[in-house]
N, C-alpha and C. Protein backbone atom coordinates (compact mmCIF):
# COMPACT_ATOMS: atom_id res chain seq x y z
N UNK A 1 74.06 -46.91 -45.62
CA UNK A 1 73.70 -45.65 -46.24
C UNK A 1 74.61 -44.55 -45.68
N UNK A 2 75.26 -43.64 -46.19
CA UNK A 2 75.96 -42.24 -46.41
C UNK A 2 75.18 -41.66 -45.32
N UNK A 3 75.66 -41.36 -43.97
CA UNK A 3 75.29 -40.22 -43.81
C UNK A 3 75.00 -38.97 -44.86
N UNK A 4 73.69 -38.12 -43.71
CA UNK A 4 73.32 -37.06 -44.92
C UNK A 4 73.81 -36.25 -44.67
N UNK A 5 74.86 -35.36 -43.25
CA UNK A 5 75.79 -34.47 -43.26
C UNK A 5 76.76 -34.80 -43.82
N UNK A 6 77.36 -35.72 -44.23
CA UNK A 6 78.34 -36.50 -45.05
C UNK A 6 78.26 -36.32 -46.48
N UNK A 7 77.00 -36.27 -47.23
CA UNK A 7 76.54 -35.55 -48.40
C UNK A 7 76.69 -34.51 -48.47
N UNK A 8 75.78 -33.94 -47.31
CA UNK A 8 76.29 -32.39 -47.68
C UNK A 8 77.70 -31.33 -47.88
N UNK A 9 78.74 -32.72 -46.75
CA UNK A 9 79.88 -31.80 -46.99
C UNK A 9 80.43 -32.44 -48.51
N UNK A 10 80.39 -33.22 -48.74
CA UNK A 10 80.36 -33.55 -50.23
C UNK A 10 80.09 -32.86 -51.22
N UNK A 11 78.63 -32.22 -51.37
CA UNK A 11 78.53 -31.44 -51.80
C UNK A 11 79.29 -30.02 -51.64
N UNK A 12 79.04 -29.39 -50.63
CA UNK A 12 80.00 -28.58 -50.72
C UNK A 12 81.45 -28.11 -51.62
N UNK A 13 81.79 -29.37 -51.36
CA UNK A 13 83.12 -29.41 -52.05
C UNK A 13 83.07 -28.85 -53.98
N UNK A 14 81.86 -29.15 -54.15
CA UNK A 14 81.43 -28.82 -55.55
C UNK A 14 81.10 -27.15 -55.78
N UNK A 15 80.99 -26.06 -54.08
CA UNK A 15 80.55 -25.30 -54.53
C UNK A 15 81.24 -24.43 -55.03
N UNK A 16 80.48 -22.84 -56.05
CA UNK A 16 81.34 -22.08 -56.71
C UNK A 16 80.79 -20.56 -55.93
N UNK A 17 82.03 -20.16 -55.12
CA UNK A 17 81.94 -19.19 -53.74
C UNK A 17 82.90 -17.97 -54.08
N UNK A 18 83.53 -17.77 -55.27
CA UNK A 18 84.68 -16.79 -55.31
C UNK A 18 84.30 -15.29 -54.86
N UNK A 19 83.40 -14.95 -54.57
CA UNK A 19 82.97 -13.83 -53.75
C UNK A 19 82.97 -13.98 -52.42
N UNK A 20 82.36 -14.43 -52.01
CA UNK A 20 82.00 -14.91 -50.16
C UNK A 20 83.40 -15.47 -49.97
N UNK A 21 83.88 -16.53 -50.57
CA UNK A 21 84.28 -17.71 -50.14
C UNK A 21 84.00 -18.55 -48.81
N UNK A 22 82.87 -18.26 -48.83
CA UNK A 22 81.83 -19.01 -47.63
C UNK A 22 80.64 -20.36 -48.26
N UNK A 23 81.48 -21.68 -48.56
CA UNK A 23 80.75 -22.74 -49.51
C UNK A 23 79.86 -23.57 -48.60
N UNK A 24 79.22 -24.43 -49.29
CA UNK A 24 77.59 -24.25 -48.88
C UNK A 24 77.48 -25.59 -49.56
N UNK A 25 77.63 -26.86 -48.61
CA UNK A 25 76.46 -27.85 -49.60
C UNK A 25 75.08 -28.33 -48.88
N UNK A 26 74.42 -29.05 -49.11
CA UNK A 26 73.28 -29.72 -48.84
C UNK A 26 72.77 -30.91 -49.37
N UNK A 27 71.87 -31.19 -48.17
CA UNK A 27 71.39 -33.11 -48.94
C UNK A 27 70.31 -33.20 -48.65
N UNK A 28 69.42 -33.39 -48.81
CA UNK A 28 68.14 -33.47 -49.47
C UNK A 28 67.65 -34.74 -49.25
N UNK A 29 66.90 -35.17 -48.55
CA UNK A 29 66.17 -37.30 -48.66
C UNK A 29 64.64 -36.72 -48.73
N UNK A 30 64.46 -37.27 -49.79
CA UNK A 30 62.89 -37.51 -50.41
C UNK A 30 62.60 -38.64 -49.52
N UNK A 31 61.15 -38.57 -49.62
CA UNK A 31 60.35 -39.75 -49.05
C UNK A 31 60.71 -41.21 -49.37
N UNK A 32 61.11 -41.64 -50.51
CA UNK A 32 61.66 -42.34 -50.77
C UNK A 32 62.70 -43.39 -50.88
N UNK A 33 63.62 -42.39 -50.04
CA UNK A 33 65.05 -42.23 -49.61
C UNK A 33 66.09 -41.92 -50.48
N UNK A 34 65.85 -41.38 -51.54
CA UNK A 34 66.73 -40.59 -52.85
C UNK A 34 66.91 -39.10 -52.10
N UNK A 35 68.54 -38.83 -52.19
CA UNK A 35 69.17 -37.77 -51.83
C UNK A 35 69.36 -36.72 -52.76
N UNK A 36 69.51 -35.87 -52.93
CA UNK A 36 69.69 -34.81 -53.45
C UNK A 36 70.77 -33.65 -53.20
N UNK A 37 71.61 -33.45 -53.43
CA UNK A 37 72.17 -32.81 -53.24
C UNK A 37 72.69 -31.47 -54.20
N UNK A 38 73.17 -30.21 -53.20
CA UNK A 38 73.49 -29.02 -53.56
C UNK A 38 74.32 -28.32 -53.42
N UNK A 39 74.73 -27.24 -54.05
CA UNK A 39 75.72 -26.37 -53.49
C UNK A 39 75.30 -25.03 -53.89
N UNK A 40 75.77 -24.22 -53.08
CA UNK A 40 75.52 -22.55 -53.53
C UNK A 40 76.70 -22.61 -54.96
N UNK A 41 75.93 -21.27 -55.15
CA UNK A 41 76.38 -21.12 -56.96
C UNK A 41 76.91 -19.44 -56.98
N UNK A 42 77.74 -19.14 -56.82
CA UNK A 42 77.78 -17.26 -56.49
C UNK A 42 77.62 -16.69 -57.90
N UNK A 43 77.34 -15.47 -57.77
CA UNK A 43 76.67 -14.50 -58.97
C UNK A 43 77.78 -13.57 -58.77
N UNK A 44 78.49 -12.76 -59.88
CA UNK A 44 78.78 -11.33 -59.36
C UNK A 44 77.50 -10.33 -59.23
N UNK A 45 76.58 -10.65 -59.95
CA UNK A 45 74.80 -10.21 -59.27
C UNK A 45 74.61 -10.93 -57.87
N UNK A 46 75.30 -10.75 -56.99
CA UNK A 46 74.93 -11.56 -56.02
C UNK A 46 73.13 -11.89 -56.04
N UNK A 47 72.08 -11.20 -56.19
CA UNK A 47 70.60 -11.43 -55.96
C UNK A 47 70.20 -12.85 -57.05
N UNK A 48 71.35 -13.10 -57.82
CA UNK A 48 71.44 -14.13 -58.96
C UNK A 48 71.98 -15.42 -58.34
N UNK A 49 72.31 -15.35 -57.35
CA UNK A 49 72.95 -16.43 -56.42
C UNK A 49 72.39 -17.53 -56.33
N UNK A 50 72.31 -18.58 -56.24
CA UNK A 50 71.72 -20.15 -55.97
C UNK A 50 72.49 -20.25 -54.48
N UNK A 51 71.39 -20.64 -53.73
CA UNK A 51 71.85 -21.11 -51.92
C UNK A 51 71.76 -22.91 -52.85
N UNK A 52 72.49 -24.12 -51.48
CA UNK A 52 72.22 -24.81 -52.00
C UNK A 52 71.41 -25.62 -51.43
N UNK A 53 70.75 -24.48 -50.66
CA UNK A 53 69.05 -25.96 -50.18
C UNK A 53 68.25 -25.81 -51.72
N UNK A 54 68.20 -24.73 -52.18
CA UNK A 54 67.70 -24.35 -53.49
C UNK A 54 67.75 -25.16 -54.25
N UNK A 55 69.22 -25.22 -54.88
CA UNK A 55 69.56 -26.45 -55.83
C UNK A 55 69.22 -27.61 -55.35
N UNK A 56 69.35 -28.30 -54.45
CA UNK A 56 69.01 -29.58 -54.25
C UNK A 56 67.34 -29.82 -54.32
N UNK A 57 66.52 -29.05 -53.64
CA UNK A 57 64.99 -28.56 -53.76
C UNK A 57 64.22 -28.93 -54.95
N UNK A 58 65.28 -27.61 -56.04
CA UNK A 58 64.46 -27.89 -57.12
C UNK A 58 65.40 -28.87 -57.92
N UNK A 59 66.07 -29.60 -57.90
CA UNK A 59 66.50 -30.94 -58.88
C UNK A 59 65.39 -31.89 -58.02
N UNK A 60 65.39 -31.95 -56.66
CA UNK A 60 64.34 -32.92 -56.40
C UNK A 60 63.00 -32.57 -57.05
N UNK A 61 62.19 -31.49 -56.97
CA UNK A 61 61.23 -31.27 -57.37
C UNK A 61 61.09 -31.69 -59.20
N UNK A 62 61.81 -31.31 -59.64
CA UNK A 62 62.08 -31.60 -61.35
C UNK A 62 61.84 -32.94 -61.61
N UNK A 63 62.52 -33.78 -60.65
CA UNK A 63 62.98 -35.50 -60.72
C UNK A 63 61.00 -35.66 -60.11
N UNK A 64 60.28 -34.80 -59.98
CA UNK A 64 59.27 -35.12 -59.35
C UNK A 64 58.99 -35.55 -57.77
N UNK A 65 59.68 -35.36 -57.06
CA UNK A 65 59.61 -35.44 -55.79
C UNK A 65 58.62 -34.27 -54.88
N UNK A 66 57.79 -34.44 -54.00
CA UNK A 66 56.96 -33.60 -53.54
C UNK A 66 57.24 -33.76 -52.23
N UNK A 67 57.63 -35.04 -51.23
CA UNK A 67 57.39 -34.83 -50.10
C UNK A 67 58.87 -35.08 -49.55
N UNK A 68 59.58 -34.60 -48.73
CA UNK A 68 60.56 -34.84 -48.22
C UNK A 68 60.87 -35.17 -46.96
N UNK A 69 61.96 -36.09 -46.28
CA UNK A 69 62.35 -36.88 -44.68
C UNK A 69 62.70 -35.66 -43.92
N UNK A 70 64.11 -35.16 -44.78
CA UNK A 70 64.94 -34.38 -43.90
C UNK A 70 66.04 -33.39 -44.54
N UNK A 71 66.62 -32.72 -44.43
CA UNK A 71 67.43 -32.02 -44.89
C UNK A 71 68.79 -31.53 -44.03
N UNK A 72 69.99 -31.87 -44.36
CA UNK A 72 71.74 -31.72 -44.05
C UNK A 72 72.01 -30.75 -44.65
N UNK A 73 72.68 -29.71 -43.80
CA UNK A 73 73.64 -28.07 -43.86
C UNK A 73 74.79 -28.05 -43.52
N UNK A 74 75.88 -27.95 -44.50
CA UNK A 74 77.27 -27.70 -44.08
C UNK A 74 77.89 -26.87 -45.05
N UNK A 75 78.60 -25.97 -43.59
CA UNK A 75 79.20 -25.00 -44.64
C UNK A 75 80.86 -25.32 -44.43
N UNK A 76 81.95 -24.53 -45.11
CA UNK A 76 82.99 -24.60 -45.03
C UNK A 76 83.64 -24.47 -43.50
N UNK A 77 82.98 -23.38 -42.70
CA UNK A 77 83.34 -22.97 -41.53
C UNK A 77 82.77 -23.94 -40.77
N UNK A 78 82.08 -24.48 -40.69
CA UNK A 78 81.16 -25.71 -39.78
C UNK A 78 80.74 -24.88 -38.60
N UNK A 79 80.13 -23.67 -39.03
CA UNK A 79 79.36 -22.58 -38.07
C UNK A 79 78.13 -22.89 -37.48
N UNK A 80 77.37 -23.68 -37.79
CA UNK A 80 75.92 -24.13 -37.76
C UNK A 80 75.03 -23.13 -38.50
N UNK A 81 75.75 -22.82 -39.76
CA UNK A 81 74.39 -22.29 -41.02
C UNK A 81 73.31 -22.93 -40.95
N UNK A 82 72.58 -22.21 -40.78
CA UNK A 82 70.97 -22.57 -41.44
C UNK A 82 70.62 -21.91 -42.48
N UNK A 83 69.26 -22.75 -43.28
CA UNK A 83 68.80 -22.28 -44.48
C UNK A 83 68.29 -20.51 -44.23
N UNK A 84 68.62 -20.11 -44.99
CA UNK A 84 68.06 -18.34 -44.92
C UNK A 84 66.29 -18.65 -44.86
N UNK A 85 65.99 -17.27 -44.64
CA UNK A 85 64.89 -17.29 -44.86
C UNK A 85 64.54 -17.71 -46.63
N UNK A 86 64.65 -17.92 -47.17
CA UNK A 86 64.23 -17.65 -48.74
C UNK A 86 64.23 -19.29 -48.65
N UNK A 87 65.22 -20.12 -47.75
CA UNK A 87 65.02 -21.14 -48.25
C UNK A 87 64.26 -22.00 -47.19
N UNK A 88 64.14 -21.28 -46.22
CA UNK A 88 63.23 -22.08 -45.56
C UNK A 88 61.99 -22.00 -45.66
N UNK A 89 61.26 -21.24 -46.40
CA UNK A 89 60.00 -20.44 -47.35
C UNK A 89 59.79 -21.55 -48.28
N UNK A 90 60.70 -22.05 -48.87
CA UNK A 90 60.68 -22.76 -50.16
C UNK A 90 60.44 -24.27 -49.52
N UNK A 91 61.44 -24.63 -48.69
CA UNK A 91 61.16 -25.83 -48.06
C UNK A 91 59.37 -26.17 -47.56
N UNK A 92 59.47 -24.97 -46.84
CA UNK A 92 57.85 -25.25 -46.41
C UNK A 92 56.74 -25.04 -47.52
N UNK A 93 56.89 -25.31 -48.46
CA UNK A 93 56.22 -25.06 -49.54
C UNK A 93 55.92 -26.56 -49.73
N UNK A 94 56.69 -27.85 -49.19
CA UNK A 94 56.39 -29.19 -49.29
C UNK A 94 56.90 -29.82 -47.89
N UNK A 95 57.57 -29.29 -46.56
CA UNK A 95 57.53 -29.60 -45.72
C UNK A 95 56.52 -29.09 -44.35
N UNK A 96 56.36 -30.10 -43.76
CA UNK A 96 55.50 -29.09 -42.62
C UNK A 96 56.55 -29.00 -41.67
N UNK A 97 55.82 -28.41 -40.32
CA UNK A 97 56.65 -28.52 -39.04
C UNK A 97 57.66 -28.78 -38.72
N UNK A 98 57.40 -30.44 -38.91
CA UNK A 98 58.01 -31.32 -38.15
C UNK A 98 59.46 -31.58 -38.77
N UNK A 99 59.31 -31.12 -39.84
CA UNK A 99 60.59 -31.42 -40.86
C UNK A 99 62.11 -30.94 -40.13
N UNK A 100 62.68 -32.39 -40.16
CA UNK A 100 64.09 -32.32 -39.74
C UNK A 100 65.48 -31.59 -40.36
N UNK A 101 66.06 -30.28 -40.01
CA UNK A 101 67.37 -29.98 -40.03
C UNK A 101 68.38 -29.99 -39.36
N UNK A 102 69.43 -30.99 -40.64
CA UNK A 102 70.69 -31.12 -39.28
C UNK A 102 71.65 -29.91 -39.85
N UNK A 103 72.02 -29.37 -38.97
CA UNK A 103 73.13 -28.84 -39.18
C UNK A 103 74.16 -28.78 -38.54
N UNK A 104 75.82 -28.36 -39.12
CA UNK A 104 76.78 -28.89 -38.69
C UNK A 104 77.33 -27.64 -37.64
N UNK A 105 77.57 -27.28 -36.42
CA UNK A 105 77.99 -26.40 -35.36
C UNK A 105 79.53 -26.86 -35.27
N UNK A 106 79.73 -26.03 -34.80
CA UNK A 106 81.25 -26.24 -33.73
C UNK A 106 81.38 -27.21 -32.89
N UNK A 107 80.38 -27.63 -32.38
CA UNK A 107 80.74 -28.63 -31.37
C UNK A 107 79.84 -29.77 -32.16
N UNK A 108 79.47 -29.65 -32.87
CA UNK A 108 79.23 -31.24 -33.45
C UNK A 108 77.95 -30.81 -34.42
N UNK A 109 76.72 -31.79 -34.46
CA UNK A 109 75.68 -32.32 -35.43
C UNK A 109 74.74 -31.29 -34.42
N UNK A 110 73.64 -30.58 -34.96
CA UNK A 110 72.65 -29.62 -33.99
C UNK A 110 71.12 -29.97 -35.11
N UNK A 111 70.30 -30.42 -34.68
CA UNK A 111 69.07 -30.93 -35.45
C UNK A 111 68.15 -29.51 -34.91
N UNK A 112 67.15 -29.12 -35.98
CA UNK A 112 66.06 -28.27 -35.57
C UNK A 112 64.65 -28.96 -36.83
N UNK A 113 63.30 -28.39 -36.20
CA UNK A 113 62.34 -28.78 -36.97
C UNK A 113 61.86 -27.46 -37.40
N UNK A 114 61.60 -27.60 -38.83
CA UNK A 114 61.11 -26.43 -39.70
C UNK A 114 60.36 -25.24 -39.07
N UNK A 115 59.28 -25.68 -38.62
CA UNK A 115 58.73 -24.77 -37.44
C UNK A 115 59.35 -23.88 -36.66
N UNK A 116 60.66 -24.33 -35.58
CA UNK A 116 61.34 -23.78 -35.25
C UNK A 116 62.48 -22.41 -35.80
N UNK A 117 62.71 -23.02 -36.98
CA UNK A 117 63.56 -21.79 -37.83
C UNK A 117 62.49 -20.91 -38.71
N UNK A 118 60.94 -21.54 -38.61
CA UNK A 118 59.76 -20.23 -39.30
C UNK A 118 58.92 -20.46 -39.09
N UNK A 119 58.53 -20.25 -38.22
CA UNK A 119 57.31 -19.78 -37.35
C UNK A 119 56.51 -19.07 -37.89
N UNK A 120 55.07 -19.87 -38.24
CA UNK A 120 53.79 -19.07 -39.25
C UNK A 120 54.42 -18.46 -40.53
N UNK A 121 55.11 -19.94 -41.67
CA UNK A 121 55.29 -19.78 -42.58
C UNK A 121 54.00 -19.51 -43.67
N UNK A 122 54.06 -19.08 -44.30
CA UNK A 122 53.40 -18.49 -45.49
C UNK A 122 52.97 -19.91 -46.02
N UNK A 123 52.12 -20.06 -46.24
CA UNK A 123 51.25 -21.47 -46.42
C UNK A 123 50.15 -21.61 -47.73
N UNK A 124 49.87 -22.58 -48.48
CA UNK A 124 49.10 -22.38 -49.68
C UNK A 124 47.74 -22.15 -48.64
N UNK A 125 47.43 -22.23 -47.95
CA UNK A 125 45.82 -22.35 -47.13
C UNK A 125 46.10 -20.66 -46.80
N UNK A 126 46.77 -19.77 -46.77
CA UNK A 126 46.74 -18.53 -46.43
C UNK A 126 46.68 -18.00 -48.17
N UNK A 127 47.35 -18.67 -49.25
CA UNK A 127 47.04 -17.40 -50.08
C UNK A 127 45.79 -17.89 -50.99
N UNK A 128 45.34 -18.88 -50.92
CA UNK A 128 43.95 -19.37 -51.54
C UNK A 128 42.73 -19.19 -50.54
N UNK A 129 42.53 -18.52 -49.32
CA UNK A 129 41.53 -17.67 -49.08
C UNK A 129 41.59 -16.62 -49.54
């Protein structure tokens, strides 16, 4: 099996950045072990923008996928991007805690768990009281 930072820079390669020029892919493993992958999408509306934990998210979600392993971040710079807030909001919308991100740093592969990058995410048990 493909590494999933290996996907993601894959993806990447697909993305469309002519503003930033800061590209963005992602990979996605459903419970299943079906990958998903994404890329940011630039807007000259930038607020119109697609990140690409997004895209990969919702093609998984569409394909019907609800629960997910883990999720791979690479950007062009190999800075150790993480998902923004917007997308780590969205993630936890079907991941808990424990949920694995790798992302790609300068000095190599850097893993964090969802929790860690959002702390007392916004949760369906908070807006259905």
């Amino acid at each position: 099996m493909t590494d999933l930072l290996d996907q993601a820079r894959e993806a990447r390669e697909a993305a469309y950045a002519p503003y930033s020029e800061y590209a963005v892919g992602a990979a996605l493993r459903a419970a299943d072990g079906r990958v998903y992958t994404g890329c940011n999408i630039e807007n000259a509306n930038y607020s119109n923008s697609l990140h690409a934990e997004e895209v990969a998210l919702g093609t998984a979600v569409r394909d019907g996928h609800r629960e997910f392993e883990r999720l791979a971040v690479s950007s062009a710079a190999e800075d150790g991007v993480t998902p923004c807030g917007m997308c780590r909001q969205s993630l936890a919308e079907f991941c808990d805690e424990s949920f694995v991100v790798v992302c790609e740093g300068p000095d190599g592969r850097v893993e964090y768990e969802l929790g860690e990058l959002l702390p007392e995410a916004i949760s369906r048990e908070m807006v259905e009281r």
